[in-house]
N, C-alpha and C. Protein backbone atom coordinates (compact mmCIF):
# COMPACT_ATOMS: atom_id res chain seq x y z
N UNK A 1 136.45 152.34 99.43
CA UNK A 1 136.47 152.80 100.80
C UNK A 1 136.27 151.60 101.72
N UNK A 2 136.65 151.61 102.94
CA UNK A 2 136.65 150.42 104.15
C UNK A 2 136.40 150.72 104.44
N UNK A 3 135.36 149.96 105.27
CA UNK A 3 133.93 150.17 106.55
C UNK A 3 134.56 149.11 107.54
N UNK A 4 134.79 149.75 108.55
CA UNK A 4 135.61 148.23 109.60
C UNK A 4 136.28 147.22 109.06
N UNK A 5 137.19 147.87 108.09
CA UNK A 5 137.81 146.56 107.61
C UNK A 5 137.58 146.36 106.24
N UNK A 6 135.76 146.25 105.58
CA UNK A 6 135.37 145.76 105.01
C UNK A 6 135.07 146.51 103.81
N UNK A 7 135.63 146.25 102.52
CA UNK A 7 135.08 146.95 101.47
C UNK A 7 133.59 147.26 100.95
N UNK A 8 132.64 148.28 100.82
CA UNK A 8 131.69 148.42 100.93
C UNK A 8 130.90 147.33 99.83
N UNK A 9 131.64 147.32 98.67
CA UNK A 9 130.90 146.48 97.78
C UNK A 9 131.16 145.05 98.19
N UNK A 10 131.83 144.73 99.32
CA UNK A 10 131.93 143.53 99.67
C UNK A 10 130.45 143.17 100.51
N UNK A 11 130.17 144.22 101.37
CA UNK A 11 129.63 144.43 102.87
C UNK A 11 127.88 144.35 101.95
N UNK A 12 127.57 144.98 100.85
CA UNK A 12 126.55 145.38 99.66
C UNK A 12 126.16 143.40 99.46
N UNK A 13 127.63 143.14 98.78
CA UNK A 13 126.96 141.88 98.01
C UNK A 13 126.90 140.74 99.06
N UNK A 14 127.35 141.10 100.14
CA UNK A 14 126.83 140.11 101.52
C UNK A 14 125.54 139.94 101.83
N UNK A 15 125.03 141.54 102.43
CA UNK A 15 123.75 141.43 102.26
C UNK A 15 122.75 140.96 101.59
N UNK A 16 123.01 141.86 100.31
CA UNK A 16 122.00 140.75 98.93
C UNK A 16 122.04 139.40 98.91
N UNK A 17 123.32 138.78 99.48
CA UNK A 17 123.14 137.71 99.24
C UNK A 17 122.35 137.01 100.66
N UNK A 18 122.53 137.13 101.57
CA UNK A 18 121.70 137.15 102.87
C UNK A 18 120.04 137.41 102.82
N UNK A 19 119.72 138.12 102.25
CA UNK A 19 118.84 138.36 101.79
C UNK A 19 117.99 137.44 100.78
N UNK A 20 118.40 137.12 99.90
CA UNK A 20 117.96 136.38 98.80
C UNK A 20 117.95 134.67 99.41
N UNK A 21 118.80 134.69 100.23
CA UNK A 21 118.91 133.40 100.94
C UNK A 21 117.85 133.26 101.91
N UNK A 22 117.57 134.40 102.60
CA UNK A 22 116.33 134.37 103.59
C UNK A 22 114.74 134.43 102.45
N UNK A 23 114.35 135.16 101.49
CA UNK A 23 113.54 134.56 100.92
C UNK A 23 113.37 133.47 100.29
N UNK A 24 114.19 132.73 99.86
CA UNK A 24 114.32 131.76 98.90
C UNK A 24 113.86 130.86 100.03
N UNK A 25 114.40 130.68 101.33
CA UNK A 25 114.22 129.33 102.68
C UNK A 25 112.55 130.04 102.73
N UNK A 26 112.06 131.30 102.91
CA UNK A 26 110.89 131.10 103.00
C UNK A 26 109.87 130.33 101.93
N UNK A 27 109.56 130.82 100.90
CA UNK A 27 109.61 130.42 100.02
C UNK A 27 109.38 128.42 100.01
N UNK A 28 111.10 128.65 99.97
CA UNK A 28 110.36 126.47 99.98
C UNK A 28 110.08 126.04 101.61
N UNK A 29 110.05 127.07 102.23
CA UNK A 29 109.35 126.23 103.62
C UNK A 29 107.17 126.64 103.09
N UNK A 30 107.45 127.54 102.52
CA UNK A 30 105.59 128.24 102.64
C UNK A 30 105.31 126.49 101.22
N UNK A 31 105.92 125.82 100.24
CA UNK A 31 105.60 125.06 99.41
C UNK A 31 106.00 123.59 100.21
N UNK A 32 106.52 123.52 100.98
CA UNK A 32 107.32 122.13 101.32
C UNK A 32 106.21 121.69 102.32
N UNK A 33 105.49 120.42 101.74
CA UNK A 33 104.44 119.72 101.73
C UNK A 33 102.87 119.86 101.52
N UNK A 34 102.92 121.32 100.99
CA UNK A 34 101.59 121.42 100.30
C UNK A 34 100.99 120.83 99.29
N UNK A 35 99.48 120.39 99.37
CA UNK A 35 99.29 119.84 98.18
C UNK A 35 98.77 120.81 96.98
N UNK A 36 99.01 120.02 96.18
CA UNK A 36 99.23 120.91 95.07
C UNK A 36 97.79 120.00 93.66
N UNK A 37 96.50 121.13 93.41
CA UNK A 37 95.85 120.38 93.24
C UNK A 37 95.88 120.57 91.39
N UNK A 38 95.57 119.36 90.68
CA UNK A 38 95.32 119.84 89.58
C UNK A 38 94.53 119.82 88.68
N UNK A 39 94.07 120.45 87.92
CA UNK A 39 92.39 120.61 87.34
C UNK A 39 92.20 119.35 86.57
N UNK A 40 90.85 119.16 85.94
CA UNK A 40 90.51 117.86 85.53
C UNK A 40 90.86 117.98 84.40
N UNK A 41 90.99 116.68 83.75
CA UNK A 41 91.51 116.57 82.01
C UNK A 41 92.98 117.07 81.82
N UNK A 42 93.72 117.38 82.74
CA UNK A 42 95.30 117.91 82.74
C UNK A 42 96.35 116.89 81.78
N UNK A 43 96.37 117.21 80.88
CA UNK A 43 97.17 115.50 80.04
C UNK A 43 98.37 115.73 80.83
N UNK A 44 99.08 116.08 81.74
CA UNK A 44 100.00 116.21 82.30
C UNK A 44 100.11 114.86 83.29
N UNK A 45 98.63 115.13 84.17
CA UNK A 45 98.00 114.44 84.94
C UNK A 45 97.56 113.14 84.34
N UNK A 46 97.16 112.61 83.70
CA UNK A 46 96.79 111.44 82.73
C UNK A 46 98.07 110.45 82.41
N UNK A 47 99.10 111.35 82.31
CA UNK A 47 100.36 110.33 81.70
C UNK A 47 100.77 110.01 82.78
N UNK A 48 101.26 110.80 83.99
CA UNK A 48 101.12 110.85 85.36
C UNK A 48 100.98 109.27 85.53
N UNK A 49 99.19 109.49 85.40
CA UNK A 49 98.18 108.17 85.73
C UNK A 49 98.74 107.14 85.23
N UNK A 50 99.57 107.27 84.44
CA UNK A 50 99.66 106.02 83.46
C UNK A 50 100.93 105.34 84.23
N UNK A 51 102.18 106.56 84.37
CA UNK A 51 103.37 106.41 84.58
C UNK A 51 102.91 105.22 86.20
N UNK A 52 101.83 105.49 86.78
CA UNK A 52 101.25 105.07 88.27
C UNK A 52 100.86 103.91 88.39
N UNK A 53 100.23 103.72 87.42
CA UNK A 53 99.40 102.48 87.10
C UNK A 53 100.07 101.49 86.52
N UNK A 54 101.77 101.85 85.92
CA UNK A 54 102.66 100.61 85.45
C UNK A 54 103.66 100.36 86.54
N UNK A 55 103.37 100.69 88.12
CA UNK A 55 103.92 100.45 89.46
C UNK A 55 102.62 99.50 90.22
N UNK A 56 101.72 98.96 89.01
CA UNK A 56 100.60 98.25 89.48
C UNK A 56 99.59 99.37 90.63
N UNK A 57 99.56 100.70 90.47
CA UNK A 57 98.72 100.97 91.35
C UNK A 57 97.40 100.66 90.46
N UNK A 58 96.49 100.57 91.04
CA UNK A 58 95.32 100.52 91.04
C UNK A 58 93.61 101.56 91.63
N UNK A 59 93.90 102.54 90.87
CA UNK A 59 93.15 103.89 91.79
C UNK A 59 91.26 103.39 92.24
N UNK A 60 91.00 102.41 90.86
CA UNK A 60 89.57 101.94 91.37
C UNK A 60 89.24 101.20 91.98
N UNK A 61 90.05 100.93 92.55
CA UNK A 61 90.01 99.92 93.91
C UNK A 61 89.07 100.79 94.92
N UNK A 62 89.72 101.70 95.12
CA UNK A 62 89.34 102.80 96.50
C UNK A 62 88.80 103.75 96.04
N UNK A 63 88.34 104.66 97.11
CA UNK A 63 87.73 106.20 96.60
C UNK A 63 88.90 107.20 96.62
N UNK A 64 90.24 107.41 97.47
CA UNK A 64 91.11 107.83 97.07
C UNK A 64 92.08 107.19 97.51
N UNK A 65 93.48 107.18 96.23
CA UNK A 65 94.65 106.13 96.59
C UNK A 65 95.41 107.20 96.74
N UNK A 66 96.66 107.21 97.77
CA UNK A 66 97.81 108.10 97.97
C UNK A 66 98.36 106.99 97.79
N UNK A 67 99.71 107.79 96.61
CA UNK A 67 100.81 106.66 96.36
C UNK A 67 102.31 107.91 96.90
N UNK A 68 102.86 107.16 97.72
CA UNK A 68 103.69 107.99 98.38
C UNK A 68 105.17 107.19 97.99
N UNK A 69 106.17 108.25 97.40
CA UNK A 69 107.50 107.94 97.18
C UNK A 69 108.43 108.04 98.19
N UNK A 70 108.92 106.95 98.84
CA UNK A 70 109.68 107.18 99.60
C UNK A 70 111.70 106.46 99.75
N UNK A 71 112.39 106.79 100.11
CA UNK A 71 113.33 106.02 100.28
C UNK A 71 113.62 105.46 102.33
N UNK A 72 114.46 104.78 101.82
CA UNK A 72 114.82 103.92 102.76
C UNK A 72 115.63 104.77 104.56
N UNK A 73 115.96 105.92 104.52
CA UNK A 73 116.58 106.60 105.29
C UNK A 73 116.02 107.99 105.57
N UNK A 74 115.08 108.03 104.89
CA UNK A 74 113.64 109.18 105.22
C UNK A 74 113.45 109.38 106.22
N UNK A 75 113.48 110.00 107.08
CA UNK A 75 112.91 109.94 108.40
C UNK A 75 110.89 110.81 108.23
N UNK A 76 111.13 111.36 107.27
CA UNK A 76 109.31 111.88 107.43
C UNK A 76 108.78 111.06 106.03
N UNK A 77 109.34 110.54 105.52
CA UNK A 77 109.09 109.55 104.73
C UNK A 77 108.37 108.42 106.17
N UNK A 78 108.72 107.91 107.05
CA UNK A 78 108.59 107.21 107.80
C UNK A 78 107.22 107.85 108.70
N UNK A 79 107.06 108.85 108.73
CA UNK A 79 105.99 109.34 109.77
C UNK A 79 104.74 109.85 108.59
N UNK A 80 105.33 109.68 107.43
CA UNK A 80 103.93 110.45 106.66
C UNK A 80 103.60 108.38 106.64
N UNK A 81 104.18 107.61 106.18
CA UNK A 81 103.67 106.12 105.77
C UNK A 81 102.44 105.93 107.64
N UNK A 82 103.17 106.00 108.53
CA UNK A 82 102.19 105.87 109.73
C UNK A 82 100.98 107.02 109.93
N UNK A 83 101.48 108.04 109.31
CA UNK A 83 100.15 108.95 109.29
C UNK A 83 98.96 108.29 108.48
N UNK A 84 99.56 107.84 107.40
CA UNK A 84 98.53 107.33 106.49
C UNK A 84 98.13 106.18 107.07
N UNK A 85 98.36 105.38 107.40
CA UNK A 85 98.27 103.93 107.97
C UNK A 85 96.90 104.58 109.30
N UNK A 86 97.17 105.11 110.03
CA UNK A 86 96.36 105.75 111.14
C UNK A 86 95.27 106.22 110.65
N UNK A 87 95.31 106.80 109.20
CA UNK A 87 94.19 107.68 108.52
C UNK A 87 93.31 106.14 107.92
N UNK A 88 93.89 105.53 107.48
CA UNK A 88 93.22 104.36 106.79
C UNK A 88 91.89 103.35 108.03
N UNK A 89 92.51 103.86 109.66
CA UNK A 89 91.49 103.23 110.20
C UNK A 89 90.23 103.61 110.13
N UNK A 90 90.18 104.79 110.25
CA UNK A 90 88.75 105.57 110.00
C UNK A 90 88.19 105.78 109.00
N UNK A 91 89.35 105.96 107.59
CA UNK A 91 88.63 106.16 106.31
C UNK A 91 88.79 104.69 105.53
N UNK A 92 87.65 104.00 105.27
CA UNK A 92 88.26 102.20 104.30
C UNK A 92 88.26 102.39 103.31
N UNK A 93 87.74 103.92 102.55
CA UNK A 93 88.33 103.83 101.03
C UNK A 93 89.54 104.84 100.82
N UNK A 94 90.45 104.91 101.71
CA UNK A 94 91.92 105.33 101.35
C UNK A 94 92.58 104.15 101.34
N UNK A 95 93.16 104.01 100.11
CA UNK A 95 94.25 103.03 100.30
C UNK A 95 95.47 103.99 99.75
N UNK A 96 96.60 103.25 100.49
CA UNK A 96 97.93 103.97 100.65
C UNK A 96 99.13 102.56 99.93
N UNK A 97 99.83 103.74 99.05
CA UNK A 97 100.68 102.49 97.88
C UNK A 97 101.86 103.34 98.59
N UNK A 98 102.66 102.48 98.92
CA UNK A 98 104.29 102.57 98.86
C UNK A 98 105.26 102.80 97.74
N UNK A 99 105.95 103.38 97.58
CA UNK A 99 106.86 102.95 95.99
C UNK A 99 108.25 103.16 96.86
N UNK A 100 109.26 102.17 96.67
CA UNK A 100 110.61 102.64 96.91
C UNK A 100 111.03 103.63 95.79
N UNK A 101 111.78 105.04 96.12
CA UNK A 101 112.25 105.67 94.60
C UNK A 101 113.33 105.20 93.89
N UNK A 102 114.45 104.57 95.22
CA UNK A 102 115.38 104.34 94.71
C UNK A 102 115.48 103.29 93.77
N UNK A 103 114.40 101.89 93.49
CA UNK A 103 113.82 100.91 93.06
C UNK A 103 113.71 101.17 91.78
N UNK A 104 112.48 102.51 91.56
CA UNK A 104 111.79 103.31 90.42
C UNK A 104 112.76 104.33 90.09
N UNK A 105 114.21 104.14 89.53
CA UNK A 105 114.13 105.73 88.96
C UNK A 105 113.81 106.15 87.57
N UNK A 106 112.89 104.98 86.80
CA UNK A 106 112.45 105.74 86.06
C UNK A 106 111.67 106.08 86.21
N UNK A 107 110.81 105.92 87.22
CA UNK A 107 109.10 106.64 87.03
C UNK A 107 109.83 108.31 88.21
N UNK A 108 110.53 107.87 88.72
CA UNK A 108 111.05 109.26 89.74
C UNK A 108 111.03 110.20 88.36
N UNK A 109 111.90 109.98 87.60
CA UNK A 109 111.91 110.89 86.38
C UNK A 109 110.62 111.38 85.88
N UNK A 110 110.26 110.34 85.56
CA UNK A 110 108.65 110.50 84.69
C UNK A 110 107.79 111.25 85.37
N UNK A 111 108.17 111.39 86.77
CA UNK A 111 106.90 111.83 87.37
C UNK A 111 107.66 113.43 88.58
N UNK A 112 108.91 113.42 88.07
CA UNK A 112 109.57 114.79 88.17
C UNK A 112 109.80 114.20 89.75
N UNK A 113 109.94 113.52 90.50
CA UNK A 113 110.25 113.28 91.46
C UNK A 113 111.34 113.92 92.05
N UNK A 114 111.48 114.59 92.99
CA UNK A 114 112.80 115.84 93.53
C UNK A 114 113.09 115.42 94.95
N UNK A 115 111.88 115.42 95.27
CA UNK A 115 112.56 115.02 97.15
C UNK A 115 111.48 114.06 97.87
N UNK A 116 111.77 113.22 98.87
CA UNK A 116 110.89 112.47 99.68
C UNK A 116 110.88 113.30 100.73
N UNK A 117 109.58 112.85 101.31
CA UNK A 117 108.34 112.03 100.70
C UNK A 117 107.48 112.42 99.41
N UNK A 118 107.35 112.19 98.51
CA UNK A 118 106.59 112.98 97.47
C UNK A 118 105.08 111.96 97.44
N UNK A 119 103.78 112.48 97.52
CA UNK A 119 102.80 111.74 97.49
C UNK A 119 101.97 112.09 95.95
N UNK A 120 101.27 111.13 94.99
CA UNK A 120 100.44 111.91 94.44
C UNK A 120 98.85 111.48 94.62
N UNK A 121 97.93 111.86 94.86
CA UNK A 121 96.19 111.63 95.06
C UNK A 121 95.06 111.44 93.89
N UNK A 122 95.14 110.25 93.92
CA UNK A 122 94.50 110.14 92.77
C UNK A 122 93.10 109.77 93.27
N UNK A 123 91.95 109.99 92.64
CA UNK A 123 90.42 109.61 92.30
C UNK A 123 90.02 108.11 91.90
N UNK A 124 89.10 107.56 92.35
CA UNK A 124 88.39 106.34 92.04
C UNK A 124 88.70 106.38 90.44
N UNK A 125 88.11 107.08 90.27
CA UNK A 125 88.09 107.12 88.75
C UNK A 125 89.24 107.34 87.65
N UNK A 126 90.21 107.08 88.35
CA UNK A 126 91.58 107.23 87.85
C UNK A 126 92.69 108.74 87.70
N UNK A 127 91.52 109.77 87.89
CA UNK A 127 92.06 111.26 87.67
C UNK A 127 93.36 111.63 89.16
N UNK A 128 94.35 112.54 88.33
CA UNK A 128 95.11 112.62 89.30
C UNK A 128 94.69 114.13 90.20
N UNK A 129 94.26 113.86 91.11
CA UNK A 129 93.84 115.31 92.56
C UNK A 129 94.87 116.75 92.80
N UNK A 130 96.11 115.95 92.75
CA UNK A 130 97.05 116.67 93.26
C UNK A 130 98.24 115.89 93.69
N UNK A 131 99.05 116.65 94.01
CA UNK A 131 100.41 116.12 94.37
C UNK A 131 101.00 116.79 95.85
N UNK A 132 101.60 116.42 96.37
CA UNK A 132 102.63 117.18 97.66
C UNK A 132 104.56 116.25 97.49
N UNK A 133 105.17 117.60 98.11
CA UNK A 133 106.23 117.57 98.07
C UNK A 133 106.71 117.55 99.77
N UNK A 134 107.70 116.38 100.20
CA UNK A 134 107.54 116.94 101.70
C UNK A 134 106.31 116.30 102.30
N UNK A 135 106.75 116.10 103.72
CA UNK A 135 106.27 115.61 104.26
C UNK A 135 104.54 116.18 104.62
N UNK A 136 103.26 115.67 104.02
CA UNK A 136 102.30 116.46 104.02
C UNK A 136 102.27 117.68 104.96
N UNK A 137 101.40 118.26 105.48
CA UNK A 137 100.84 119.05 106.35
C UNK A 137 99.55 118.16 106.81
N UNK A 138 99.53 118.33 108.45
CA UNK A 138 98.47 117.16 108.49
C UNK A 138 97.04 117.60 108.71
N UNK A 139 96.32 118.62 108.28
CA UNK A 139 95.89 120.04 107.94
C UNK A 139 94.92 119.37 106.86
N UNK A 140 96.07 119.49 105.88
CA UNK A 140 95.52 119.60 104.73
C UNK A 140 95.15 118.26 103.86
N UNK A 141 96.29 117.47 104.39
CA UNK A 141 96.25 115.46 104.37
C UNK A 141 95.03 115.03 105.04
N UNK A 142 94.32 115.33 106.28
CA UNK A 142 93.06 115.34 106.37
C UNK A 142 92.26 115.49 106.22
N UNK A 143 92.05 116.94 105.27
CA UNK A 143 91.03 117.46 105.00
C UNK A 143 90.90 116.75 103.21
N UNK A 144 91.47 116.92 102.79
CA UNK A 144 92.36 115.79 101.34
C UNK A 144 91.03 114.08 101.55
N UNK A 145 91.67 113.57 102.23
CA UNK A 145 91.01 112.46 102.86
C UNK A 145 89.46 112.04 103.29
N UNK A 146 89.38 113.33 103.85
CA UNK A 146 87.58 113.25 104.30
C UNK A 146 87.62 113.74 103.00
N UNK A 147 87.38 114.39 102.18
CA UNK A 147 86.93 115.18 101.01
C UNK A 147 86.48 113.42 100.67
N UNK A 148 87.63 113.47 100.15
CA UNK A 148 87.02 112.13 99.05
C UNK A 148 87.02 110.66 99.24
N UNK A 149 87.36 110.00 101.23
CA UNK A 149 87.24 109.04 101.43
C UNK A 149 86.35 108.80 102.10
N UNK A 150 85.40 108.92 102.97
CA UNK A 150 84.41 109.16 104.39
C UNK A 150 84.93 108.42 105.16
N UNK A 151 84.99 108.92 106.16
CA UNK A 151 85.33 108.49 107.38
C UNK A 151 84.28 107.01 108.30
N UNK A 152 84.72 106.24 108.74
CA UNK A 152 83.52 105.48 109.22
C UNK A 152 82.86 105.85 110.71
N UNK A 153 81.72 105.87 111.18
CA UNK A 153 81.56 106.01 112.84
C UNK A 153 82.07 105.50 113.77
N UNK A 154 82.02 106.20 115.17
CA UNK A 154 82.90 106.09 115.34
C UNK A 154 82.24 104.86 116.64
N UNK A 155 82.60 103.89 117.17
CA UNK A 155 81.78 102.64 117.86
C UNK A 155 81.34 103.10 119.13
């Protein structure tokens, strides 16, 4: 049968598909830059560490290191690196590692790398915190930060 033209099972699998398209964008907008935390002893997290630490990071340097993946034509790749840079005045034990991805694609692999900016948060003590996809939330990148860097007073 035609509905204005339109065959009903046409007009059916439009919708569904309209539909499935509008949850799916919610969906990776409610995940796109959340951090994502992960429990201690995670061997997931450990090889992670390892895959991190042969890009010369160094997590005991600081009280927490964000190592943020970025490429060259990023545009929030570019505003999460100055967010952090801004965060580093107040907090002196965040230090913030750069990685080009396009440089690294094997650790992009190793470390499931999908989209920039991808950050992961690691502990003094080498443990990995969590991860974000997307440009943080600056919410939660703060609150991330005071947790485990202190902030200094303010003059």
């Amino acid at each position: 049968m035609l509905l204005g033209g339109m065959d009903t099972t046409g007009a059916v699998v439009l919708l569904v598909a309209l539909l499935l398209a509008g949850v799916a964008a919610w969906w990776l907008r409610t995940r796109s830059g959340a951090v994502r935390t992960t429990g201690a002893g995670v061997t997931e997290g450990r090889e992670d560490v390892e895959v991190l630490r042969s890009l010369g990071v160094r997590p005991e340097d600081a009280d927490l290191t964000v190592v943020q993946f970025a490429t060259a034509f990023c545009a929030p790749c570019r505003a999460t690196k100055a967010r952090l840079a801004q965060l580093q005045t107040r907090h002196p034990g965040l230090a913030a590692v750069h990685v080009d991805a396009e440089s690294h694609l094997d650790a992009v692999r190793a470390l499931d790398v999908r989209r920039t900016p991808t950050l992961f948060y690691l502990g003094r003590g080498g443990e990995l915190l969590g991860r974000s996809s997307g440009a943080p939330r600056p919410d939660e990148l703060q609150a991330l930060v005071a947790a485990h860097a202190p902030a200094t007073d303010p003059v």
